[in-house]
N, C-alpha and C. Protein backbone atom coordinates (compact mmCIF):
# COMPACT_ATOMS: atom_id res chain seq x y z
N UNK A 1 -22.40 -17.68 -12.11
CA UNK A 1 -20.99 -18.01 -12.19
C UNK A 1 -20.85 -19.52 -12.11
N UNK A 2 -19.78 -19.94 -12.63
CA UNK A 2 -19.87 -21.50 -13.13
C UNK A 2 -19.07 -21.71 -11.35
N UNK A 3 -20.03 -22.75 -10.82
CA UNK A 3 -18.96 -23.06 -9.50
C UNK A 3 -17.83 -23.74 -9.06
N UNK A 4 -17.65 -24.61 -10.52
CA UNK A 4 -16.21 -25.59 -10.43
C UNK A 4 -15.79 -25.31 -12.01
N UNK A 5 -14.61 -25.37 -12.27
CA UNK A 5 -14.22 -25.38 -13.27
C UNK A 5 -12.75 -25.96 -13.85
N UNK A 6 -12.46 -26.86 -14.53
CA UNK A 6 -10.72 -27.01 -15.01
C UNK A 6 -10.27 -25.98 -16.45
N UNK A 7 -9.44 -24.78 -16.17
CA UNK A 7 -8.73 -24.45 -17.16
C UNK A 7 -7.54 -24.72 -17.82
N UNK A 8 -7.55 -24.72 -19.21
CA UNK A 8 -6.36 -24.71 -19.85
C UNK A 8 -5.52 -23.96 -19.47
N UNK A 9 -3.99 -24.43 -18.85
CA UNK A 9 -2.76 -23.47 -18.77
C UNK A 9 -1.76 -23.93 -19.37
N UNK A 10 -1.10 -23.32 -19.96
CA UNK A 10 0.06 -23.16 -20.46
C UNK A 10 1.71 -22.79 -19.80
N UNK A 11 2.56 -23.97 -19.44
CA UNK A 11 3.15 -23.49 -18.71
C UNK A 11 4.65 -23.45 -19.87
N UNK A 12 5.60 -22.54 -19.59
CA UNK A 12 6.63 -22.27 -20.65
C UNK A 12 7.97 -22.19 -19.65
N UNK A 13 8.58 -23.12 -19.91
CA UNK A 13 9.85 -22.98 -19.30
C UNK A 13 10.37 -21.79 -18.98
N UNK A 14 11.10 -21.27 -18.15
CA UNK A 14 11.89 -20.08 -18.27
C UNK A 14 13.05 -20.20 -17.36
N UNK A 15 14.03 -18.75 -17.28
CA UNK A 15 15.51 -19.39 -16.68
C UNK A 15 15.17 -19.75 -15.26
N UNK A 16 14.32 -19.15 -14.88
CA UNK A 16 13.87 -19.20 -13.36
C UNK A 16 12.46 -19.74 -12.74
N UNK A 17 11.86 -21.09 -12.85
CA UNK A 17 10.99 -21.37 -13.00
C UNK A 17 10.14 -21.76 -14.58
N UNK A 18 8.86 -21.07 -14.38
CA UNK A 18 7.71 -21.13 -15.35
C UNK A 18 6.94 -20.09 -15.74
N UNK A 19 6.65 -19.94 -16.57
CA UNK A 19 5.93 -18.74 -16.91
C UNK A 19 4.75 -19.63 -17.15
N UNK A 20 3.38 -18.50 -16.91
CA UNK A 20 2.30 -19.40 -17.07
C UNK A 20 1.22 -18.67 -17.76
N UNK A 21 0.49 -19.10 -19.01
CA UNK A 21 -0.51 -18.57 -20.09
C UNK A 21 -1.81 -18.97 -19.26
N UNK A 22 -2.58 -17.91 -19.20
CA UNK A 22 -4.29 -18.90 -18.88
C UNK A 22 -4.84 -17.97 -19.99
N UNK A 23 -5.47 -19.12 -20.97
CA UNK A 23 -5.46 -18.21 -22.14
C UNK A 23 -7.17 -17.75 -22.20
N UNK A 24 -8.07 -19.13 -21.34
CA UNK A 24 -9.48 -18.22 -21.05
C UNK A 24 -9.50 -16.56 -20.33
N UNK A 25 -8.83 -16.46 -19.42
CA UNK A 25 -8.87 -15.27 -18.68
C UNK A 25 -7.52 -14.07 -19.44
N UNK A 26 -6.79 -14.11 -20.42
CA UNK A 26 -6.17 -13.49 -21.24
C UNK A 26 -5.31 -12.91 -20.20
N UNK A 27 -4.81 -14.23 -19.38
CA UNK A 27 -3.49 -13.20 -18.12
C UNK A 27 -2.70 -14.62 -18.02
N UNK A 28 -1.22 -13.80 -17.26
CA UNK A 28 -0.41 -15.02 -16.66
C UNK A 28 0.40 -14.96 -15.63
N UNK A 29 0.77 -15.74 -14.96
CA UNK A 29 1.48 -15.68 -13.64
C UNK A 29 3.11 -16.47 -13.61
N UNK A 30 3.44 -16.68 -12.92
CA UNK A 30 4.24 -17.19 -12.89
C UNK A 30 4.83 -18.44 -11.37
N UNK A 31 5.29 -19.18 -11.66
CA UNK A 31 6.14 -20.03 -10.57
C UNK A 31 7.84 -20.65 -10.43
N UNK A 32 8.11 -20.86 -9.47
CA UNK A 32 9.32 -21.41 -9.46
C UNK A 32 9.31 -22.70 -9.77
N UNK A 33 9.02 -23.88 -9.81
CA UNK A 33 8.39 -25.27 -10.08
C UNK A 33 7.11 -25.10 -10.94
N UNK A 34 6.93 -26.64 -11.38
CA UNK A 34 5.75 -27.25 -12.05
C UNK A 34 4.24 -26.92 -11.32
N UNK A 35 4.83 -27.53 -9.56
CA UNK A 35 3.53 -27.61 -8.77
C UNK A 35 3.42 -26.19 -8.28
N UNK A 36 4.24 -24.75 -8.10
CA UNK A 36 3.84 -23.87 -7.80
C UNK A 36 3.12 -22.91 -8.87
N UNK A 37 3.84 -23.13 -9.77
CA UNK A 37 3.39 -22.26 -11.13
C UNK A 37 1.67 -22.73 -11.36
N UNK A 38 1.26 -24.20 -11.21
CA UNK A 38 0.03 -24.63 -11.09
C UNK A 38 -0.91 -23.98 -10.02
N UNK A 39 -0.26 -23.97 -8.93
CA UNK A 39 -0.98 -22.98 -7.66
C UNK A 39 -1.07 -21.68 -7.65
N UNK A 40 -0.18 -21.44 -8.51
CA UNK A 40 -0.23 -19.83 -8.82
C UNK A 40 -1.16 -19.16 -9.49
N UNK A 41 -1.39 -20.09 -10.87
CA UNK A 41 -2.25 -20.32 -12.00
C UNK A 41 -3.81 -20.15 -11.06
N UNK A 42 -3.74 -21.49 -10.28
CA UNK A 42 -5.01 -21.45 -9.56
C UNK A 42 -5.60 -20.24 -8.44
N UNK A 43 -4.36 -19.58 -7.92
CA UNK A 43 -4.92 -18.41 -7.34
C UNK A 43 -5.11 -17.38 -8.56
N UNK A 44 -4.37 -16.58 -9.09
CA UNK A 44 -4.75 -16.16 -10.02
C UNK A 44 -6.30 -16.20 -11.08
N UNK A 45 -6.35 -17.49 -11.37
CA UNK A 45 -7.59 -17.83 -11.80
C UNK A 45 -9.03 -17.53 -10.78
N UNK A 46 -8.67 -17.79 -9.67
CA UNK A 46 -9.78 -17.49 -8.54
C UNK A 46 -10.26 -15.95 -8.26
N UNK A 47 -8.69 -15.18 -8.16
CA UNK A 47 -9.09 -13.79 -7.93
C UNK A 47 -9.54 -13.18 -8.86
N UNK A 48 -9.35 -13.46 -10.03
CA UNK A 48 -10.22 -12.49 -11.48
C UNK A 48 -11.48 -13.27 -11.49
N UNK A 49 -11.25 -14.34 -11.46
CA UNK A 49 -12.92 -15.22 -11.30
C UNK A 49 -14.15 -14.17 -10.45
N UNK A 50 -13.69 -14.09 -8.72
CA UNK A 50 -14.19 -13.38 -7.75
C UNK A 50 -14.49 -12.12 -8.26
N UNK A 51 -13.50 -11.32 -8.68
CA UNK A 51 -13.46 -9.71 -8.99
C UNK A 51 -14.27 -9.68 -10.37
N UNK A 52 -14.47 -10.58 -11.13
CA UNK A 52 -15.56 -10.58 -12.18
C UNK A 52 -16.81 -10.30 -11.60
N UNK A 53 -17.09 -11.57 -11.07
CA UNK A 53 -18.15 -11.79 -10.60
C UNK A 53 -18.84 -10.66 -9.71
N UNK A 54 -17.76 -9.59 -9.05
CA UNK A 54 -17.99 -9.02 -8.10
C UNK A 54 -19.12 -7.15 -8.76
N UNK A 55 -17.75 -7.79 -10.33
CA UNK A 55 -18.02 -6.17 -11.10
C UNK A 55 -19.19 -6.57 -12.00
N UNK A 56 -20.24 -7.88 -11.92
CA UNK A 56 -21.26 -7.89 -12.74
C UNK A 56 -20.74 -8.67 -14.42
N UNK A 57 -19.53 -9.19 -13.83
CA UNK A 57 -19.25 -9.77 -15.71
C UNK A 57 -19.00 -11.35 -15.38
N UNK A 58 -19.25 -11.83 -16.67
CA UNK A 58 -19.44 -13.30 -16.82
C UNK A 58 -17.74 -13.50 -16.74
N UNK A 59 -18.14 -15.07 -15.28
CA UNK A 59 -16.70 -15.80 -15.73
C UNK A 59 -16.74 -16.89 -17.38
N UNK A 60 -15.40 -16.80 -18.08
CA UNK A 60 -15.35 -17.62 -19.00
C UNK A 60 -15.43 -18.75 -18.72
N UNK A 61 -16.07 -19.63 -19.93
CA UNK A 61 -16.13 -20.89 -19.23
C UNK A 61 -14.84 -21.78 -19.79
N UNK A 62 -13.98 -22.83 -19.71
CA UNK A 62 -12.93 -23.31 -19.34
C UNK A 62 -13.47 -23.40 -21.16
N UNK A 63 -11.86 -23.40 -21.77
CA UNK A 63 -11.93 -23.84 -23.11
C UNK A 63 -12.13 -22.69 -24.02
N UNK A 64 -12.27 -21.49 -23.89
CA UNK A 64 -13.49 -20.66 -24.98
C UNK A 64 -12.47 -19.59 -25.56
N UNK A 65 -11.06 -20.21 -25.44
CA UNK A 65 -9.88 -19.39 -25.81
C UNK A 65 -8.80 -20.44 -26.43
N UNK A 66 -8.54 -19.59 -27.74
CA UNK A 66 -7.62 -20.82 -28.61
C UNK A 66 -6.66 -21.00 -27.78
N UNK A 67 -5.87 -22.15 -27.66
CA UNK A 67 -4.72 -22.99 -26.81
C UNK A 67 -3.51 -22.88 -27.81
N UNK A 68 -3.04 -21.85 -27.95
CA UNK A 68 -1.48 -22.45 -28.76
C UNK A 68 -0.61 -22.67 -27.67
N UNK A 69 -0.41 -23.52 -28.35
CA UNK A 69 1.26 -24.31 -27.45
C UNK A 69 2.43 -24.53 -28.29
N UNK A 70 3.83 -23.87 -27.70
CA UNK A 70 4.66 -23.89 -28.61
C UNK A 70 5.70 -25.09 -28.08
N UNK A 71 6.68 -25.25 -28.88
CA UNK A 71 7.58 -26.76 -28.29
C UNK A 71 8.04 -26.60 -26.97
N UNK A 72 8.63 -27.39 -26.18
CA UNK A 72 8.81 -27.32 -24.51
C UNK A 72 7.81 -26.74 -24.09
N UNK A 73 6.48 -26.48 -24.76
CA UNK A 73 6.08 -25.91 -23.37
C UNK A 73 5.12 -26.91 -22.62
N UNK A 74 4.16 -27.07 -21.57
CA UNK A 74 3.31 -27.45 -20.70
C UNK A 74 1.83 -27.58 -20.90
N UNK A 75 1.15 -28.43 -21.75
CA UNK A 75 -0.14 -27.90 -21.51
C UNK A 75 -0.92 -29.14 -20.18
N UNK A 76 -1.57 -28.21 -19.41
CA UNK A 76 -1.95 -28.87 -18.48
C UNK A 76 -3.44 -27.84 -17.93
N UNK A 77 -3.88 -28.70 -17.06
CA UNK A 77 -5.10 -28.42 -16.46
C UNK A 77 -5.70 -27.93 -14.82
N UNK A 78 -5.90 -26.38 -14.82
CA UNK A 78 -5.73 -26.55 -13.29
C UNK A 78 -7.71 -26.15 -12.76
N UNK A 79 -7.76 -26.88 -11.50
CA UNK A 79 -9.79 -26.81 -11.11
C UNK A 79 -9.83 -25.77 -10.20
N UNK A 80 -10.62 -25.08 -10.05
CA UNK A 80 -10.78 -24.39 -9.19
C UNK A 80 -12.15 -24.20 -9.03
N UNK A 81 -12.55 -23.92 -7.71
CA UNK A 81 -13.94 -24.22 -6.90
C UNK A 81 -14.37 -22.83 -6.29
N UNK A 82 -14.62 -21.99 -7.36
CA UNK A 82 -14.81 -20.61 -7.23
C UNK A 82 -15.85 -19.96 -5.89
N UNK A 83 -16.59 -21.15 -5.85
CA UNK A 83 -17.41 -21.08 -4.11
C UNK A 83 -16.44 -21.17 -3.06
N UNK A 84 -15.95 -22.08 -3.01
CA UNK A 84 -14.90 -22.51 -2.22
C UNK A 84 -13.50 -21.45 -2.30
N UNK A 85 -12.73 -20.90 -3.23
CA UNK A 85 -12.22 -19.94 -3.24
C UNK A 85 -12.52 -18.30 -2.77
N UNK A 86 -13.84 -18.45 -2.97
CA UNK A 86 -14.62 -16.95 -2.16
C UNK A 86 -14.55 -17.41 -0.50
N UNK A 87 -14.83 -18.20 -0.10
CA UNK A 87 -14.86 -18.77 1.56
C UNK A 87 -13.27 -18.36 1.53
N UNK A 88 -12.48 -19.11 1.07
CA UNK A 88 -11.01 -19.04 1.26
C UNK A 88 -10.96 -17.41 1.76
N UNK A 89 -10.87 -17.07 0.59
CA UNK A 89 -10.81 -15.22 0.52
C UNK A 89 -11.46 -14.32 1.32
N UNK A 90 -12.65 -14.69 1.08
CA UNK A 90 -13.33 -13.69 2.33
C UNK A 90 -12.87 -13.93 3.61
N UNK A 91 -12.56 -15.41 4.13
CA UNK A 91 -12.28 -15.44 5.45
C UNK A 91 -10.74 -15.44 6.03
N UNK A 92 -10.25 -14.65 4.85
CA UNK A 92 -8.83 -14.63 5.33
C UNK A 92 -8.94 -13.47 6.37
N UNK A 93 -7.70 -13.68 7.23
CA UNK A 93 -7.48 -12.88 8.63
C UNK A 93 -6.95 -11.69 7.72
N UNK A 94 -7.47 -10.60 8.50
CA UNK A 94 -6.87 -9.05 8.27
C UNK A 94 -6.41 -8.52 9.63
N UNK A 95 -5.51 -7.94 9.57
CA UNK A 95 -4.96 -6.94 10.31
C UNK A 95 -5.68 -5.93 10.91
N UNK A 96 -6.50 -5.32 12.08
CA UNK A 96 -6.76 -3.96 12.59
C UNK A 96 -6.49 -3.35 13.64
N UNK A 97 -6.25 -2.40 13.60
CA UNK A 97 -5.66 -1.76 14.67
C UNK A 97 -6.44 -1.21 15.82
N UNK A 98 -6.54 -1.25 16.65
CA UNK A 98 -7.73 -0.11 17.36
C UNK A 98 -7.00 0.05 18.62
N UNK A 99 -7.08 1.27 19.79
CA UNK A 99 -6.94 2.04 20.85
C UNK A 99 -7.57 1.65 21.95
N UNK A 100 -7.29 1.39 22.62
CA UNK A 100 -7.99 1.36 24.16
C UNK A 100 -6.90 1.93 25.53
N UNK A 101 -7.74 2.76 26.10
CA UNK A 101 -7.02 3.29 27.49
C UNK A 101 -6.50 2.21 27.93
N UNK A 102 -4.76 2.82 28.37
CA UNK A 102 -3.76 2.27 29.26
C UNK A 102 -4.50 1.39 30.16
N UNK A 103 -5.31 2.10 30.64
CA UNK A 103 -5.49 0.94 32.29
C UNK A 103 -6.04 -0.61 31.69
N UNK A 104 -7.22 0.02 30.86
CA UNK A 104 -7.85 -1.34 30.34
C UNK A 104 -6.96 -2.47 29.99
N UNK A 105 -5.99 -1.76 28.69
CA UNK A 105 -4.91 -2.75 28.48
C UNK A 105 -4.06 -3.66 29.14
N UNK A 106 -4.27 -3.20 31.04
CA UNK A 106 -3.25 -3.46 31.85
C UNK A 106 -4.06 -4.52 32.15
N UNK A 107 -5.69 -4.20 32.72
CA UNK A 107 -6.02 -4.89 32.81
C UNK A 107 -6.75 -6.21 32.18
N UNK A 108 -7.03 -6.28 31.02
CA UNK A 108 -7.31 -6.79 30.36
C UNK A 108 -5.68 -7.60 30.10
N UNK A 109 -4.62 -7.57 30.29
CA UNK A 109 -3.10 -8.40 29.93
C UNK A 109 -3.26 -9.31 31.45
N UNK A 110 -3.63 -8.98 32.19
CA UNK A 110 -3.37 -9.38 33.42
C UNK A 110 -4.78 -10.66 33.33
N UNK A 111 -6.10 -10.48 32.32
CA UNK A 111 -6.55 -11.60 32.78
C UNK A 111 -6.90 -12.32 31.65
N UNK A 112 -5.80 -12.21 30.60
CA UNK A 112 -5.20 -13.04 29.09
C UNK A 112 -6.73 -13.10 28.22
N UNK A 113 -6.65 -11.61 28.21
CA UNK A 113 -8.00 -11.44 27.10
C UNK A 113 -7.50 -11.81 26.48
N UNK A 114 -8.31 -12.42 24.86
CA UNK A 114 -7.67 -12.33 23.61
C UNK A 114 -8.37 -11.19 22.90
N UNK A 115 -7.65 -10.08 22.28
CA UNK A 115 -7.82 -8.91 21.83
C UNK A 115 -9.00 -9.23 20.57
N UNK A 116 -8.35 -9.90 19.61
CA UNK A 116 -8.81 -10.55 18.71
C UNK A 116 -10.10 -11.18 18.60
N UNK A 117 -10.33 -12.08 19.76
CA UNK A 117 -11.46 -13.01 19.20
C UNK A 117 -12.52 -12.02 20.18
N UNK A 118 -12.58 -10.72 21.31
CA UNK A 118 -13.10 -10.21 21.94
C UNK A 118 -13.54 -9.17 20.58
N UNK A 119 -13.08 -8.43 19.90
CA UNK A 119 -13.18 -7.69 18.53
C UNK A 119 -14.07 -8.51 17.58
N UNK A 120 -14.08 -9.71 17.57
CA UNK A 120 -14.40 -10.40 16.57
C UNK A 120 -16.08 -10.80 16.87
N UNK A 121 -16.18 -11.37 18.13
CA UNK A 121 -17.83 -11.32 18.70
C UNK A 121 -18.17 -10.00 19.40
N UNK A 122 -17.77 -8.77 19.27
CA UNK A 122 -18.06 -7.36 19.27
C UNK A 122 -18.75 -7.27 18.11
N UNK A 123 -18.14 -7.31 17.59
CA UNK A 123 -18.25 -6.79 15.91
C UNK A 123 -19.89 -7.78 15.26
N UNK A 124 -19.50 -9.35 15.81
CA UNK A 124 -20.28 -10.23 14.90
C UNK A 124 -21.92 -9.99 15.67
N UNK A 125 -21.87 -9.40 16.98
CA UNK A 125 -23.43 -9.58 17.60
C UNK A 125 -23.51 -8.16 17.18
N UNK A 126 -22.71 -7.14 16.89
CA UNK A 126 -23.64 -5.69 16.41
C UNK A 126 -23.79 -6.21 15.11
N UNK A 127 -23.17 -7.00 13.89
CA UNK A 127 -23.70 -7.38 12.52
C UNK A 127 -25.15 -8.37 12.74
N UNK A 128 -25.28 -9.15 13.58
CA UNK A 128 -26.29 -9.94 13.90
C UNK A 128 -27.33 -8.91 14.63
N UNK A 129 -27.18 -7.62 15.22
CA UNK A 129 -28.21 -7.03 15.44
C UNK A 129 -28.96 -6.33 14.65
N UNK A 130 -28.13 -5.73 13.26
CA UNK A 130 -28.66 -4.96 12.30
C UNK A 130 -28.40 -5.55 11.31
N UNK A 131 -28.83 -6.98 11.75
CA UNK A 131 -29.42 -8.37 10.59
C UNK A 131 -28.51 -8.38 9.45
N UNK A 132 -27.42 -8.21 9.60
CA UNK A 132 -26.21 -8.52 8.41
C UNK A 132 -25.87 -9.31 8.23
N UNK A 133 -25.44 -10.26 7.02
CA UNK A 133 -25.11 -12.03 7.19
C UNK A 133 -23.89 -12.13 7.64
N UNK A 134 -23.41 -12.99 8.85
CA UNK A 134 -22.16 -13.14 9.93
C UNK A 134 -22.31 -14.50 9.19
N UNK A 135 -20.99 -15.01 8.81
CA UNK A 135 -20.84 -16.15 8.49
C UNK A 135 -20.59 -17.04 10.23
């Protein structure tokens, strides 16, 4: 997978914002502004990038899709650092839920566990015991 890349986007006025062409990856997104429709573009571009990569298919490389541009519209250039976008992604916070007996809870409030980061080196020394890569 290519690890940095600038694509062609296409941004097209609309009543509410921008509509946005990425014509390598044959999809589009949209923004309210110039600079969001660009960030949008760039997430967008990252998550099909990732989910390519994930299902065994080549990312395109920037350029390898004709560029029409019609009048008013935007042609511009957005980079994205598809290594650096997987870190982003993978290490986003998720939500989980889990149970523990009343008392524990009581006690454990009373001496300002953090639920979270106690779950989190639970979890990371049983992945480090059955040699799994723990970032």
């Amino acid at each position: 997978m290519a690890k940095k890349g600038a694509y062609p986007i296409i941004l097209k006025p609309a009543d509410e914002g921008y509509y946005v062409r990425i014509p390598d990856f044959d999809i589009g997104t949209q923004g309210e502004s110039v600079a969001d429709a660009m960030e949008m573009a760039r997430d967008v571009i990252g998550l099909m990038g990732i989910d390519m990569k994930d299902d065994g298919k080549a990312i395109p490389e920037p350029y390898t899709s004709e560029i029409v541009k019609e009048e008013n519209d935007i042609l511009t250039l957005v980079d994205i650092d598809f290594t650096e976008y997987r870190k982003k992604v993978d290490n986003k916070a998720v939500k989980k839920n889990c149970t523990i007996p009343y008392w524990m809870s009581v006690e454990a409030d009373k001496e300002g566990i953090n639920y979270s980061k106690v779950l989190q080196d639970a979890i990371a020394k049983i992945l480090r015991g059955s040699k799994k890569s723990v970032n």
